[in-house]
Protein backbone atom coordinates (compact mmCIF):
# COMPACT_ATOMS: atom_id res chain seq x y z
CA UNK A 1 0.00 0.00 0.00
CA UNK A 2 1.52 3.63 -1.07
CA UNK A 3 1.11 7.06 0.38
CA UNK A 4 -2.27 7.54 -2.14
CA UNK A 5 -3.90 4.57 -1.09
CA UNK A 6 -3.65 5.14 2.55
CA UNK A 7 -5.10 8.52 2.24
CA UNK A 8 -7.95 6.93 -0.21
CA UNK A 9 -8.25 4.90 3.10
CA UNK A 10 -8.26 7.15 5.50
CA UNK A 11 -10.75 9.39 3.79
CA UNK A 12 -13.43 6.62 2.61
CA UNK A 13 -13.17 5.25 6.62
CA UNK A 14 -13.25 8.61 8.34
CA UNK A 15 -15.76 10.63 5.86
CA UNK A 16 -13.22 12.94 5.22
CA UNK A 17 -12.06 14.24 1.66
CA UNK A 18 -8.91 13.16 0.30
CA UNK A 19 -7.29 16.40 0.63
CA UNK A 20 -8.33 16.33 4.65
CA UNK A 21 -7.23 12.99 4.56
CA UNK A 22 -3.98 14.28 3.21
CA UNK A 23 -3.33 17.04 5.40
CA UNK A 24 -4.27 14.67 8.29
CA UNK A 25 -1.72 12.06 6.88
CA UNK A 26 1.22 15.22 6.66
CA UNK A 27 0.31 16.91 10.43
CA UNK A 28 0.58 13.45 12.00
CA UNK A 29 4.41 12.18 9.87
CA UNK A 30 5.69 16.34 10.61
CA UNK A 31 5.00 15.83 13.88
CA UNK A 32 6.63 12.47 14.38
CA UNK A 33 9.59 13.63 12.75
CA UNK A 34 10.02 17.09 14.96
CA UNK A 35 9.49 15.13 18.03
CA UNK A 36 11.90 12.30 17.15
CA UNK A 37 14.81 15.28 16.30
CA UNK A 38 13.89 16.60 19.60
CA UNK A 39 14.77 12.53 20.98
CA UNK A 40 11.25 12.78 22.39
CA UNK A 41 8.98 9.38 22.32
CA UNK A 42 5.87 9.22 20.78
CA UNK A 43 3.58 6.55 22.33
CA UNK A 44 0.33 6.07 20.48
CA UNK A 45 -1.30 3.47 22.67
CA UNK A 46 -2.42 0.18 21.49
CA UNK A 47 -0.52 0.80 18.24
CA UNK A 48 3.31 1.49 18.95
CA UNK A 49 5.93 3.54 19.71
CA UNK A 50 8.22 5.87 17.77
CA UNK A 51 11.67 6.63 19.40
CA UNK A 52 15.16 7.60 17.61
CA UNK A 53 18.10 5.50 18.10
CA UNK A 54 21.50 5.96 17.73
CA UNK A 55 24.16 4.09 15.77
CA UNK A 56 27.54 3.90 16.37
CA UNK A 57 30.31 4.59 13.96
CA UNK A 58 31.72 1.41 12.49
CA UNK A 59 34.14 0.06 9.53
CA UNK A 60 32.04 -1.92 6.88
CA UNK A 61 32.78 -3.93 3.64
CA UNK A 62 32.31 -1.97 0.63
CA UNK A 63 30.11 -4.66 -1.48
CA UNK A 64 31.81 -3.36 -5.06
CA UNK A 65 35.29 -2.82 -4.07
CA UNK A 66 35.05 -5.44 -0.78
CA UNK A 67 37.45 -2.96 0.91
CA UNK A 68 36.77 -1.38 4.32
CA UNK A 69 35.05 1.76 4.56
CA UNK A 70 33.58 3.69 7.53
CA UNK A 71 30.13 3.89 8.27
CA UNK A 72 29.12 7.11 10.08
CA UNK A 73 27.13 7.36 13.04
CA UNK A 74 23.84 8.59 12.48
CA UNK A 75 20.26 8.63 14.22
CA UNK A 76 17.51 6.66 13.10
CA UNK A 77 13.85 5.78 13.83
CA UNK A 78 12.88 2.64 15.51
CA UNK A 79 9.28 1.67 15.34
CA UNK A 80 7.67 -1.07 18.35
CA UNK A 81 4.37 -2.18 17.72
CA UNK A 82 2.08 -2.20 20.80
CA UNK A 83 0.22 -5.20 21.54
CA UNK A 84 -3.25 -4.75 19.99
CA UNK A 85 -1.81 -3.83 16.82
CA UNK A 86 0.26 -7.83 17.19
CA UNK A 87 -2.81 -9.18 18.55
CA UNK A 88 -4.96 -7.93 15.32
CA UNK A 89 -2.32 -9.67 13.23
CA UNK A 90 -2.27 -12.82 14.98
CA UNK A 91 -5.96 -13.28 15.37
């Protein structure tokens, strides 16, 4: 499923157009992202929980070349599902 069909979702399950839909879709991703640069947790319960994790710096194989290479740290975004999101996909 892309970015068009879950807002075709969203709208045709909430009664919303697809443009509300949209802008629903956008507010809810911007504000995951801000809170996540902030290293703030969002907890949406019964569905998951969005936190940022760090990486370490560490040497890697270059697949093409197979010589090292150094991987830089970075941040990234971890995703946990909560339980009644597992429990609705192991019913």
């Amino acid at each position: 499923m892309n970015r068009v069909e879950v807002v075709a979702a969203m709208a045709e399950k909430t009664g919303l157009s697809k443009k509300e839909a949209e802008k629903v879709l956008k507010a809810f991703m911007n504000i995951v992202a801000e809170r996540l640069k902030m290293d703030e947790k969002i907890q949406v319960a019964g569905f998951g929980t969005f936190k940022a994790f760090a990486r370490k710096a560490r040497v890697g194989i270059n697949p093409q070349t197979g010589g090292e290479m150094v991987v830089k740290a970075a941040r990234t975004p971890k995703f946990r599902a909560g339980k009644t999101l597992k429990d609705a996909l192991n019913c």
